[in-house]
C-alpha atoms as a PDB file:
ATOM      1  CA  UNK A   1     121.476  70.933  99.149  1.00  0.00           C
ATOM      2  CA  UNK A   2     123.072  71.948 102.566  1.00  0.00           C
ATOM      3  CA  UNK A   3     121.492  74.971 104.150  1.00  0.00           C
ATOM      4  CA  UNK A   4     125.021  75.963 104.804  1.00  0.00           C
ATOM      5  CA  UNK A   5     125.100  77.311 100.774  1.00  0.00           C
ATOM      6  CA  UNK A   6     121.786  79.319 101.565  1.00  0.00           C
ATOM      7  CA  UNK A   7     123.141  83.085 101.934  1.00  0.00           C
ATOM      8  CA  UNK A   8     120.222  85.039 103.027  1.00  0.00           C
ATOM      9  CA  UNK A   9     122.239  88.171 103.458  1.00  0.00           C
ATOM     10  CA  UNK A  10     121.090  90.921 100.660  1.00  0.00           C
ATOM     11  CA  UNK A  11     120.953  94.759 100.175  1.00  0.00           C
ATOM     12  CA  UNK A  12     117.617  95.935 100.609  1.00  0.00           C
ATOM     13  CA  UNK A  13     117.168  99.797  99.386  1.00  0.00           C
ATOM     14  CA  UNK A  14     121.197 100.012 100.556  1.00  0.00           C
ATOM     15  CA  UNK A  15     120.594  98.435 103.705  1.00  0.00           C
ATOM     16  CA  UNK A  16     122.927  95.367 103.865  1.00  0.00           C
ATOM     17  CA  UNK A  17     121.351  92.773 105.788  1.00  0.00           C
ATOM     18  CA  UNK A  18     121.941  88.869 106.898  1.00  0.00           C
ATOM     19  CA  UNK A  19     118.629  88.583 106.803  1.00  0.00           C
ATOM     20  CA  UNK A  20     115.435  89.336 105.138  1.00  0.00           C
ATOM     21  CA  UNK A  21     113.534  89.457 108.235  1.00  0.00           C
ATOM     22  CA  UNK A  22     112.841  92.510 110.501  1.00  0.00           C
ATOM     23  CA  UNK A  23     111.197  93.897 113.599  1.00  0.00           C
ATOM     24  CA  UNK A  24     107.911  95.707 112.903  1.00  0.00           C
ATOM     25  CA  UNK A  25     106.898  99.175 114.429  1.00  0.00           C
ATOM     26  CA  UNK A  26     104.605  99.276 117.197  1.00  0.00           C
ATOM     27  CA  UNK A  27     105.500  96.598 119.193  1.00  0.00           C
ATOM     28  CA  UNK A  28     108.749  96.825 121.525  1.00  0.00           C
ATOM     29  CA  UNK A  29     110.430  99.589 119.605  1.00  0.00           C
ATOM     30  CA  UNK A  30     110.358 102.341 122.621  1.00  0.00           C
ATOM     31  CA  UNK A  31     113.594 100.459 124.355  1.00  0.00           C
ATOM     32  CA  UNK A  32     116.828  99.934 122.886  1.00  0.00           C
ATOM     33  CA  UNK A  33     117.243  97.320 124.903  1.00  0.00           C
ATOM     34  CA  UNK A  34     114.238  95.112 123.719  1.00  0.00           C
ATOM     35  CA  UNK A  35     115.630  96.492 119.951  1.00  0.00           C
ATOM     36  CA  UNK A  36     119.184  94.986 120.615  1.00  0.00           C
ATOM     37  CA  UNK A  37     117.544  91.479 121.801  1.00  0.00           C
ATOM     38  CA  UNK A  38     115.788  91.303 118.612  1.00  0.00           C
ATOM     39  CA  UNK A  39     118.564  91.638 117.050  1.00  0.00           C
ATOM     40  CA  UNK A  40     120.271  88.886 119.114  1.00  0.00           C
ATOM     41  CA  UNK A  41     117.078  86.873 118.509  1.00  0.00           C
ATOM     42  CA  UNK A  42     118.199  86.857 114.690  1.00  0.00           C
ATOM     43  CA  UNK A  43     116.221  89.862 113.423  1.00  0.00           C
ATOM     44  CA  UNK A  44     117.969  91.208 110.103  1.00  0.00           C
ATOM     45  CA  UNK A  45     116.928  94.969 111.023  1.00  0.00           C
ATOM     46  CA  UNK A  46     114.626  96.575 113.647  1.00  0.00           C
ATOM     47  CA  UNK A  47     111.969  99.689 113.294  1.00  0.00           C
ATOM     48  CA  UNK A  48     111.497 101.854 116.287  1.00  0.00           C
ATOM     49  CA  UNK A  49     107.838 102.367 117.821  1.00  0.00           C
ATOM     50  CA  UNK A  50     106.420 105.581 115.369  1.00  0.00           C
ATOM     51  CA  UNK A  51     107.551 108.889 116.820  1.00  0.00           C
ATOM     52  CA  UNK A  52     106.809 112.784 116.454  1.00  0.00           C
ATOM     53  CA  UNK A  53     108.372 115.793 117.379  1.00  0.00           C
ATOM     54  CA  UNK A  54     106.862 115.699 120.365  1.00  0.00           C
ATOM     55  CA  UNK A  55     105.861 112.824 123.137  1.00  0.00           C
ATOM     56  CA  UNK A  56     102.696 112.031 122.485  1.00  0.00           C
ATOM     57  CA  UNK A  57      99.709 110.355 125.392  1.00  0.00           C
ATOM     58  CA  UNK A  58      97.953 108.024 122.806  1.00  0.00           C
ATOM     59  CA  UNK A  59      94.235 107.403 123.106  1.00  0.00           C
ATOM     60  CA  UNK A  60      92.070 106.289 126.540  1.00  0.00           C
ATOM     61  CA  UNK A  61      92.093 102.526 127.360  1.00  0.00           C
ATOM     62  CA  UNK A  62      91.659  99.850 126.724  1.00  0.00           C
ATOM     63  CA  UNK A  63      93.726  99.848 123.724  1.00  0.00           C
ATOM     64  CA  UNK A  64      94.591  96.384 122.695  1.00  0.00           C
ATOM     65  CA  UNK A  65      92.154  93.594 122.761  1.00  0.00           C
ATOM     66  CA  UNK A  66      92.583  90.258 121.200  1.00  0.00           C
ATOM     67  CA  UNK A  67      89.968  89.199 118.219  1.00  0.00           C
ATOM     68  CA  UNK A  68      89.882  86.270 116.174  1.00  0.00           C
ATOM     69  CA  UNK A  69      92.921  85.506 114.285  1.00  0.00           C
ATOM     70  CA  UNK A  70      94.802  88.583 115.345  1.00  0.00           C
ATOM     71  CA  UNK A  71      94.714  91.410 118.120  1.00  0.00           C
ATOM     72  CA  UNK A  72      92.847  95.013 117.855  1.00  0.00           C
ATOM     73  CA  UNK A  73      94.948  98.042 118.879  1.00  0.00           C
ATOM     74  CA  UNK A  74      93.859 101.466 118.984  1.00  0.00           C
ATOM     75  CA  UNK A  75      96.979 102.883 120.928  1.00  0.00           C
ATOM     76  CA  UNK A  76      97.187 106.407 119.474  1.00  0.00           C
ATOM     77  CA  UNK A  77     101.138 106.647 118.597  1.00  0.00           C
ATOM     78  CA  UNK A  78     101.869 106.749 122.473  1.00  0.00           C
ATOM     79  CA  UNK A  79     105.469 107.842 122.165  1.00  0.00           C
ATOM     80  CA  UNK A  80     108.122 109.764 123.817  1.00  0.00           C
ATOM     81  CA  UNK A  81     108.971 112.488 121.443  1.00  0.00           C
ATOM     82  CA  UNK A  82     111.858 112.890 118.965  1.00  0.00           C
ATOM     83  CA  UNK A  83     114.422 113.883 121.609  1.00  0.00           C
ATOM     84  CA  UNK A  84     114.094 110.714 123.745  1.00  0.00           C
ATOM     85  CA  UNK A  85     113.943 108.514 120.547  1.00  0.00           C
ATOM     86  CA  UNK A  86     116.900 110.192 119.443  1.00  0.00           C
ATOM     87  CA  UNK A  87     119.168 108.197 122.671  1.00  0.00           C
ATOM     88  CA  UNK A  88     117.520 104.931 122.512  1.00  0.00           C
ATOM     89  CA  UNK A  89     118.113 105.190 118.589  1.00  0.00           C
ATOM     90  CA  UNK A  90     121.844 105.855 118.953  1.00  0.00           C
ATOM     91  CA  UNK A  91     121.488 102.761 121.579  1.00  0.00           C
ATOM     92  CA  UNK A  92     120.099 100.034 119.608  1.00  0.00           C
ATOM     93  CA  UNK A  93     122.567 100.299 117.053  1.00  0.00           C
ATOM     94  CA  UNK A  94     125.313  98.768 119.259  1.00  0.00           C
ATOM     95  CA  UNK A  95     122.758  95.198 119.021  1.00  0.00           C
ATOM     96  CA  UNK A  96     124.658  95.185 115.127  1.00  0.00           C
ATOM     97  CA  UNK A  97     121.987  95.538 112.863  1.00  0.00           C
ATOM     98  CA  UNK A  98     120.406  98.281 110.834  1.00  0.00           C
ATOM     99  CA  UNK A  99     117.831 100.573 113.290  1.00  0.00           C
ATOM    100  CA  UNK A 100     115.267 102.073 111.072  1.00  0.00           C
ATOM    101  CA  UNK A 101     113.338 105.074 112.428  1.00  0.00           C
ATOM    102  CA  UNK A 102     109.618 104.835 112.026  1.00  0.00           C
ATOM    103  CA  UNK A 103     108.429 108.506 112.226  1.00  0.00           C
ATOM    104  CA  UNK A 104     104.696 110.384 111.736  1.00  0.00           C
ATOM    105  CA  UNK A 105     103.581 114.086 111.801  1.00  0.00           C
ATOM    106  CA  UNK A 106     100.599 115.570 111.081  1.00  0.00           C
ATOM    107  CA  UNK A 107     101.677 118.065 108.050  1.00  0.00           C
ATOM    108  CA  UNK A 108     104.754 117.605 105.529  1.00  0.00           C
ATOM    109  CA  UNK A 109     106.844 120.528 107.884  1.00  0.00           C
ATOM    110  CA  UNK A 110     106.656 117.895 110.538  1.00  0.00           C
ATOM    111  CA  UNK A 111     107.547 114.944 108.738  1.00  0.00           C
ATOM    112  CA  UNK A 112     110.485 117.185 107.483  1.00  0.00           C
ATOM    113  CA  UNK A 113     111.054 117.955 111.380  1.00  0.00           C
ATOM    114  CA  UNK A 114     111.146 114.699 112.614  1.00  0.00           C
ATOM    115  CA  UNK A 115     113.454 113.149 109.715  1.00  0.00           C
ATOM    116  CA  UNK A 116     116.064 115.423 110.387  1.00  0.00           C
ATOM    117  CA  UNK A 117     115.891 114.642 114.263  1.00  0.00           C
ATOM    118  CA  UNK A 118     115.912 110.893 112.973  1.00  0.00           C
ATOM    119  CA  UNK A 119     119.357 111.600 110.789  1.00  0.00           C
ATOM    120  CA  UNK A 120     120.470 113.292 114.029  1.00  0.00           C
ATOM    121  CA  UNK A 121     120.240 109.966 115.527  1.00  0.00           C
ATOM    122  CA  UNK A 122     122.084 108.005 112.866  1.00  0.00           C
ATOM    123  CA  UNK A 123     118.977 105.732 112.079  1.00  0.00           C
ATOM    124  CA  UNK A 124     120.486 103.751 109.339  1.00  0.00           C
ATOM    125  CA  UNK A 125     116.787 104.568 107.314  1.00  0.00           C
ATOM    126  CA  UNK A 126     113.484 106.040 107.923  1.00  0.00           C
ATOM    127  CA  UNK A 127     110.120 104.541 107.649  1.00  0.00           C
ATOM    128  CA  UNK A 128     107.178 107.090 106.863  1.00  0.00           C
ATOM    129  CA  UNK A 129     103.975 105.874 109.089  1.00  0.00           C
ATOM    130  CA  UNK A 130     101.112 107.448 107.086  1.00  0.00           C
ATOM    131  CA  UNK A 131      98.698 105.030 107.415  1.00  0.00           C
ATOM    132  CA  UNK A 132      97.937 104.868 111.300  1.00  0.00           C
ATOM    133  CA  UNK A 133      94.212 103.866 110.958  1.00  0.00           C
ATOM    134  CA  UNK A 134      93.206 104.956 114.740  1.00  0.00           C
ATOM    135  CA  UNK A 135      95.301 108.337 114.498  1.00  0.00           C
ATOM    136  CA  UNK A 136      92.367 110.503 112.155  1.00  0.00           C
ATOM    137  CA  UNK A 137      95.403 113.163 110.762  1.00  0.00           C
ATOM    138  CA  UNK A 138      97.954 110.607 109.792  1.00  0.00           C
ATOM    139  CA  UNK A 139      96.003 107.461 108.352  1.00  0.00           C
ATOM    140  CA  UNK A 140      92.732 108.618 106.708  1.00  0.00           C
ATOM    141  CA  UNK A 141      94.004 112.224 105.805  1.00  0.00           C
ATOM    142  CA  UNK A 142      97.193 111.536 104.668  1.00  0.00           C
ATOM    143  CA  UNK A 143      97.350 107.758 104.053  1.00  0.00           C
ATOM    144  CA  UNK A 144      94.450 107.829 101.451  1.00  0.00           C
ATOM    145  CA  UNK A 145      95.659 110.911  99.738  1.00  0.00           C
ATOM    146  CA  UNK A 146      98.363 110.565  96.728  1.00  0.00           C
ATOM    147  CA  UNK A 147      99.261 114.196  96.654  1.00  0.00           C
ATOM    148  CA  UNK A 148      99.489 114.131 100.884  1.00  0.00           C
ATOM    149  CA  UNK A 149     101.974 110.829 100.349  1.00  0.00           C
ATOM    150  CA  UNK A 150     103.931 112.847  97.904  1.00  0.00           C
ATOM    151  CA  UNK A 151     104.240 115.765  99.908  1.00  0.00           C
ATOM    152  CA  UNK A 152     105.290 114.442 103.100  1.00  0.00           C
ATOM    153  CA  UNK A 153     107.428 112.063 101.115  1.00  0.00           C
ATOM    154  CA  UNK A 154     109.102 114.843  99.282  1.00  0.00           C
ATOM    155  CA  UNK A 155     109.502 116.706 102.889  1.00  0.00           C
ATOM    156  CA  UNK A 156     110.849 114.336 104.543  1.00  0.00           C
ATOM    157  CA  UNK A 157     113.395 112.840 101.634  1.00  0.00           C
ATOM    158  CA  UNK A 158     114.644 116.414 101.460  1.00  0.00           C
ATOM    159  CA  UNK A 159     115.499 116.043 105.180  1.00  0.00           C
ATOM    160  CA  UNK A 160     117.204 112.513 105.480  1.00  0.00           C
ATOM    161  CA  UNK A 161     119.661 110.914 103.548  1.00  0.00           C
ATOM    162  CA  UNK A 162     119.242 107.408 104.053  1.00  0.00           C
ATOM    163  CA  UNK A 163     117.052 104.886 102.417  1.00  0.00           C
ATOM    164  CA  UNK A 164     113.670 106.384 103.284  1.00  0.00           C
ATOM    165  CA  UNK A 165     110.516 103.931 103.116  1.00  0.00           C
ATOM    166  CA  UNK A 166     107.098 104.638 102.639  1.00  0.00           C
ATOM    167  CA  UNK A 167     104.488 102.525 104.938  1.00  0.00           C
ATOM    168  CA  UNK A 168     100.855 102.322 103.076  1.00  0.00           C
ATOM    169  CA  UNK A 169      97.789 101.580 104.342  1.00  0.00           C
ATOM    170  CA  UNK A 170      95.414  98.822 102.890  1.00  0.00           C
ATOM    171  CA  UNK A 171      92.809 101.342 103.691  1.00  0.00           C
ATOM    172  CA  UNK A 172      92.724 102.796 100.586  1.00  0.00           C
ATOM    173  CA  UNK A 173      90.255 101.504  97.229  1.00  0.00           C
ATOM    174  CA  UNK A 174      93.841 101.483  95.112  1.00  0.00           C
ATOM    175  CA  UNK A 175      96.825 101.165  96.907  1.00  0.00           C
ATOM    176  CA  UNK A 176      99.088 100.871  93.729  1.00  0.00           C
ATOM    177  CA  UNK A 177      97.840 104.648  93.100  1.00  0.00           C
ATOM    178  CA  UNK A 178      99.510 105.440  96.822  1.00  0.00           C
ATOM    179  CA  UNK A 179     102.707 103.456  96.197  1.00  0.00           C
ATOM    180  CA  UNK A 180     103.148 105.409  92.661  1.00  0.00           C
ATOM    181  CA  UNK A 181     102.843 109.104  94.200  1.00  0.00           C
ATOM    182  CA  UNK A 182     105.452 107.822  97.075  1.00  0.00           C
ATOM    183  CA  UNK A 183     107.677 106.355  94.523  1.00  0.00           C
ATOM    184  CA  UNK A 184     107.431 109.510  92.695  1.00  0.00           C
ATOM    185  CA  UNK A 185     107.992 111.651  95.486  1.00  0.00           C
ATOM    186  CA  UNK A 186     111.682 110.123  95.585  1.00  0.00           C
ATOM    187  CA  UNK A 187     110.718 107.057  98.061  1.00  0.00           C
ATOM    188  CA  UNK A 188     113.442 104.097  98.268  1.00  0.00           C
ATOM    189  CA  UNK A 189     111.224 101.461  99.248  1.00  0.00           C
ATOM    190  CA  UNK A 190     107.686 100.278 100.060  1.00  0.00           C
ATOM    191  CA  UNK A 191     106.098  98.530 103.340  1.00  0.00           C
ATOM    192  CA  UNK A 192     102.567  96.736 102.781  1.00  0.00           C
ATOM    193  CA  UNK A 193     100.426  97.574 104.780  1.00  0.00           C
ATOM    194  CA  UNK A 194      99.813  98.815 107.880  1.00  0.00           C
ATOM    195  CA  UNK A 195      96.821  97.130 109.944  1.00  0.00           C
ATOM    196  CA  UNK A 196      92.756  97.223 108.575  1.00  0.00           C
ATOM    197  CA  UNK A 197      90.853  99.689 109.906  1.00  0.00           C
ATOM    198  CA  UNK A 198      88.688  97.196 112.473  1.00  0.00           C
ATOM    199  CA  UNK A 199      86.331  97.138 115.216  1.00  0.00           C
ATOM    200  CA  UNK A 200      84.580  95.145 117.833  1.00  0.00           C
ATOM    201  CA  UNK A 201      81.924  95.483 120.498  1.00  0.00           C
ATOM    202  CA  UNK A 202      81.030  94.496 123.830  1.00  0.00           C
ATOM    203  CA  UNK A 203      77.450  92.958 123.203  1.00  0.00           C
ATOM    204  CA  UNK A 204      76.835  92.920 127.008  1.00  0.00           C
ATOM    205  CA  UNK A 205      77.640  96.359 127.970  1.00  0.00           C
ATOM    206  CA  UNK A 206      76.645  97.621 124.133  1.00  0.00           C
ATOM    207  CA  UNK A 207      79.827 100.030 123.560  1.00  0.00           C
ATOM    208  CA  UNK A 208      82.956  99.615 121.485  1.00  0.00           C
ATOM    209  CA  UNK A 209      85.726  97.526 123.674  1.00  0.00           C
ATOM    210  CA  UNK A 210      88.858 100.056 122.426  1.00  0.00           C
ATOM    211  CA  UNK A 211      88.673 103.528 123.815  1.00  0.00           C
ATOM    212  CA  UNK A 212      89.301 104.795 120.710  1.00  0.00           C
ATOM    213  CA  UNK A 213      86.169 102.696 119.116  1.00  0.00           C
ATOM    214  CA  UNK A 214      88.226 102.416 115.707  1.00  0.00           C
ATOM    215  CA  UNK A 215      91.735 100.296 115.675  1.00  0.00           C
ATOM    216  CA  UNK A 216      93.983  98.837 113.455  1.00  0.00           C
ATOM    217  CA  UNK A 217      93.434  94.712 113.061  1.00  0.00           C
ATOM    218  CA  UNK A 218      96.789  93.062 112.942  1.00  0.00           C
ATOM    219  CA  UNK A 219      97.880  89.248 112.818  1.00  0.00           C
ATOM    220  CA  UNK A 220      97.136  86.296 110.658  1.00  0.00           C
ATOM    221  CA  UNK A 221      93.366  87.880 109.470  1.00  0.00           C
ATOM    222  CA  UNK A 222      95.193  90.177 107.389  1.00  0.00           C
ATOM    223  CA  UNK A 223      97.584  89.037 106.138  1.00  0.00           C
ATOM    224  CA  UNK A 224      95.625  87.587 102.575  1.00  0.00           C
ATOM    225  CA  UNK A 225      95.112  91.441 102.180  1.00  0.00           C
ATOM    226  CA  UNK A 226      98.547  92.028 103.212  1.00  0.00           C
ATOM    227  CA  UNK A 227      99.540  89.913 100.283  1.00  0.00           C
ATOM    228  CA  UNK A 228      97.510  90.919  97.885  1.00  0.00           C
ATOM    229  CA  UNK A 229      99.033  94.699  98.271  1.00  0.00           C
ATOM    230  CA  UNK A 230     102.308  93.366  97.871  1.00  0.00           C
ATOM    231  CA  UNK A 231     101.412  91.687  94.848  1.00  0.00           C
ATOM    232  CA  UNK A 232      99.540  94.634  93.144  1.00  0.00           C
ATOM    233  CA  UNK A 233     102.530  96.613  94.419  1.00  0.00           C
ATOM    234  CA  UNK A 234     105.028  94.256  92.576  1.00  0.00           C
ATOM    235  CA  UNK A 235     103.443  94.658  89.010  1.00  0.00           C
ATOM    236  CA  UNK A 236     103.087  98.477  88.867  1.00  0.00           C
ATOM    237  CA  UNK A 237     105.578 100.374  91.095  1.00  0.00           C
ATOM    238  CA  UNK A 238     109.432 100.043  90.649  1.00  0.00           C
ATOM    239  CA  UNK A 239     110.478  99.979  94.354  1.00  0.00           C
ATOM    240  CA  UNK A 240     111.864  97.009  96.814  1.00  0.00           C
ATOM    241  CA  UNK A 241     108.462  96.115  98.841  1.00  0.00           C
ATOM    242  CA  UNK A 242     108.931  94.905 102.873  1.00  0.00           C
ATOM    243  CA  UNK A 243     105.534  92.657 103.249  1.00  0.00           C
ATOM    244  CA  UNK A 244     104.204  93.352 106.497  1.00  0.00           C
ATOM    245  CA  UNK A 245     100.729  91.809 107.910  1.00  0.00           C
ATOM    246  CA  UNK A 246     100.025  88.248 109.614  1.00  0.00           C
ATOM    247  CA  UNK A 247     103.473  86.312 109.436  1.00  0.00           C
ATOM    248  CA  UNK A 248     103.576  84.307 112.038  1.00  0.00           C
ATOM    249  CA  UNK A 249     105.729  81.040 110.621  1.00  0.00           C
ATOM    250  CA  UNK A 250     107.933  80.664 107.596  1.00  0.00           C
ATOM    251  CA  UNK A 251     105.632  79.764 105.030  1.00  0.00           C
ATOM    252  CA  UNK A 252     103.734  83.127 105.039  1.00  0.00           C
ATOM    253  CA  UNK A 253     107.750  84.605 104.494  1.00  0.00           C
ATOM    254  CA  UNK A 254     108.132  82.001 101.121  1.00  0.00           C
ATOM    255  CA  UNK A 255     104.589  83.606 100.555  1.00  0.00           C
ATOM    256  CA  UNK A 256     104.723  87.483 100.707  1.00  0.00           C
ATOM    257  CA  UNK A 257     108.311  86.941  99.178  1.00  0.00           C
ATOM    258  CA  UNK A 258     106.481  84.669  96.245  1.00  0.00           C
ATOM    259  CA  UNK A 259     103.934  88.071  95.945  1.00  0.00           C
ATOM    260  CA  UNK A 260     106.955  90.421  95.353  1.00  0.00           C
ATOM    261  CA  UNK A 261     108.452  91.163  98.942  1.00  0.00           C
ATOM    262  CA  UNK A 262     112.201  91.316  99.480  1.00  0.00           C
ATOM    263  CA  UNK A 263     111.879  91.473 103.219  1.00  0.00           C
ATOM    264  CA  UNK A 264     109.270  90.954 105.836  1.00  0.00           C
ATOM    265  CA  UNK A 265     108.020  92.654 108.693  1.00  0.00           C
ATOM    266  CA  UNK A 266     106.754  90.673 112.289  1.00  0.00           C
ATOM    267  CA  UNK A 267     104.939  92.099 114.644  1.00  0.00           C
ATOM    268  CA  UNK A 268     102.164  90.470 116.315  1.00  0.00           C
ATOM    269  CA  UNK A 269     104.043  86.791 116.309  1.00  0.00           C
ATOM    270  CA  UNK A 270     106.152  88.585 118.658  1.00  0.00           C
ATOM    271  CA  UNK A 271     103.137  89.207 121.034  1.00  0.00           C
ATOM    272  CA  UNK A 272     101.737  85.971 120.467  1.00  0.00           C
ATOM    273  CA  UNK A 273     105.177  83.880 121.413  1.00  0.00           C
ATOM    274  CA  UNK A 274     108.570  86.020 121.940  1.00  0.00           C
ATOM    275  CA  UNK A 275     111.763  87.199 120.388  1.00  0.00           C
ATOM    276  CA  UNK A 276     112.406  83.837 119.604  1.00  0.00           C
ATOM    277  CA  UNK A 277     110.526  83.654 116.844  1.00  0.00           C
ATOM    278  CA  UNK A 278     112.965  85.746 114.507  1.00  0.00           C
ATOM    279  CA  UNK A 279     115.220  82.698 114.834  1.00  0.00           C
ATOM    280  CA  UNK A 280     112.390  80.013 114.378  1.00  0.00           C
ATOM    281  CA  UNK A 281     111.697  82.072 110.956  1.00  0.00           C
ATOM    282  CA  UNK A 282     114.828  82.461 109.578  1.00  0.00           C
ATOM    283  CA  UNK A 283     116.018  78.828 110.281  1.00  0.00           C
ATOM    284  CA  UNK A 284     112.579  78.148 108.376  1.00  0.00           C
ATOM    285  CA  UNK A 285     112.993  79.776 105.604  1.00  0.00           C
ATOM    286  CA  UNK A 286     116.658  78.929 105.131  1.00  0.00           C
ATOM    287  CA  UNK A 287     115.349  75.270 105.166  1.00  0.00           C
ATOM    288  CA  UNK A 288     112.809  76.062 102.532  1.00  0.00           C
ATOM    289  CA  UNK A 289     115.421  76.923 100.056  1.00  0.00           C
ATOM    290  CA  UNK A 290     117.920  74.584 100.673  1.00  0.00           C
ATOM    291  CA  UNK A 291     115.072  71.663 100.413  1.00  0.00           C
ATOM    292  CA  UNK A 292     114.193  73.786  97.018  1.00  0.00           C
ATOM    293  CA  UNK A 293     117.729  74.113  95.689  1.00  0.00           C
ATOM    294  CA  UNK A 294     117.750  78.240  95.522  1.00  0.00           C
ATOM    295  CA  UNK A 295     120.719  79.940  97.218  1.00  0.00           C
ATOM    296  CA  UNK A 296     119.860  83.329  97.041  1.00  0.00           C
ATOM    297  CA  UNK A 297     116.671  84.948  97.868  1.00  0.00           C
ATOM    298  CA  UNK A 298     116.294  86.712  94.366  1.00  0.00           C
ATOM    299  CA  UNK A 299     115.570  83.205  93.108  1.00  0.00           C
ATOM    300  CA  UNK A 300     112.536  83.579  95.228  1.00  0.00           C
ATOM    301  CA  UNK A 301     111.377  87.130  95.045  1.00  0.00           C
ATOM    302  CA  UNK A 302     108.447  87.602  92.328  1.00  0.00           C
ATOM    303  CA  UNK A 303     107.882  83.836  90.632  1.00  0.00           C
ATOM    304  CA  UNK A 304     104.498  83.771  91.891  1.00  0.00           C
ATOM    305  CA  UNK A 305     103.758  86.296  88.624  1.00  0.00           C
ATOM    306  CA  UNK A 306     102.560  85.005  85.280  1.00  0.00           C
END
């Protein structure tokens, strides 16, 4: 089949995009600028670095350090407050693609805070970050807490009125039990997961190598967790999943997407290479199909359950 017939464009949670692939939090989302190359760079959709009402230092250094088979952050949600996001929001989405606004707050008033500022902005949807696993008030308090997930879910849905998603944390002994209060709550979609808790130490100096001693492991290590949320995910909770965790090259997409995901999030292929690699995954994927005879991705999404 020519890859030409392959039409990867699809609505995801009402977000019409050409592509199924999209920008992950945390890594160049402070600058429009770097948003709008993604987007050149053939990202379907971008997320914003998480933001609060107010800027926000992060933890001491070092707060990135690279491990085996992935990188260890323990940044803090450095960000510059809602009021700054709110510009470089309204920014990016002259690169032509959908900007989703990855928020965080410490207490369901502030998630409601923060959404609104987002909707201010015109994000096209909202991403709740409640599983920051280096940030003690939004990833182990709220993250691991159904009735926390519902009520900030509930705040913030009340607040926005886009397609609001729900980021969970693998962090958690049932995640499915997470994705069901967010669902419940009124959440559009799911993202799974956020990193794994993680740490490493300097055996020749004897301390912790992050500042903040705890991070959150990203990159190919986690990703067989990554995919096992989406899959448990897939069976028991009736929302659109975005796989996020480890995808650095094509065949991890045809995987999560085999697990239950309609989209994919990158984020650490982007540190270990550059922008490029949005294109280098789609054109991979399209491939994939067209050597497999499926057009659409719905052919895809889910066949991996018996």
């Amino acid at each position: 089949m020519e890859s030409s017939k392959v039409d990867l464009a699809f609505q995801f949670a009402g977000l019409r995009m050409a592509n199924p692939v999209i920008l992950a939090s945390g890594v160049i989302g402070i600058s429009a600028g770097l948003l709008r190359r993604a987007a050149r760079e053939g990202a379907g959709a971008v997320i914003t670095k998480s933001f609060g009402i107010t800027a926000r230092e992060g933890n001491p250094g070092p707060v990135v350090t690279e491990v085996s088979s992935g990188f260890l952050n323990s940044l803090g949600l450095p960000n510059p407050g809602a009021d700054e996001m709110k510009n470089e929001i309204i920014e990016a989405r002259n690169g032509g693609v959908p900007v989703i606004a990855s928020v965080y707050g410490f207490n369901e008033d502030e998630y409601a805070k923060v959404a609104t500022l987002a909707k201010e902005a015109c994000a096209d949807a909202l991403e709740l970050n409640v599983s920051c696993p280096h940030v003690q008030e939004v990833g182990i308090e709220i993250g691991q807490s159904p009735e926390l997930v519902y009520r900030v879910t509930k705040a913030a849905k009340s607040s926005f009125s886009g397609p609001l998603i729900v980021k969970l944390s693998p962090n958690v002994s049932d995640i499915v039990e997470i994705g069901e209060a967010a669902a419940k709550a009124g959440a559009d979609a799911l993202t799974a997961t956020n990193t794994v808790r993680a740490m490493t130490i300097d055996i020749d100096v004897r301390q912790p190598i992050l500042g903040g001693k705890f991070g959150g492991l990203s990159g190919p290590a986690i990703k067989p967790i990554a995919v096992r949320c989406v899959y448990e995910l897939y069976e028991r909770v009736p929302l659109p999943i975005i796989g996020c965790g480890g995808i650095t090259k094509w065949q991890d997409i045809v995987e999560f997407m085999l697990a239950g995901a309609s989209a994919v999030q990158v984020g650490s292929a982007v540190a270990y290479g550059d922008l490029a690699v949005f294109r280098e995954l789609v054109e991979g994927l399209r491939d994939f199909m067209s050597a497999h005879g499926y057009t659409r991705l719905e052919e895809i999404i889910g066949t991996a359950h018996i």
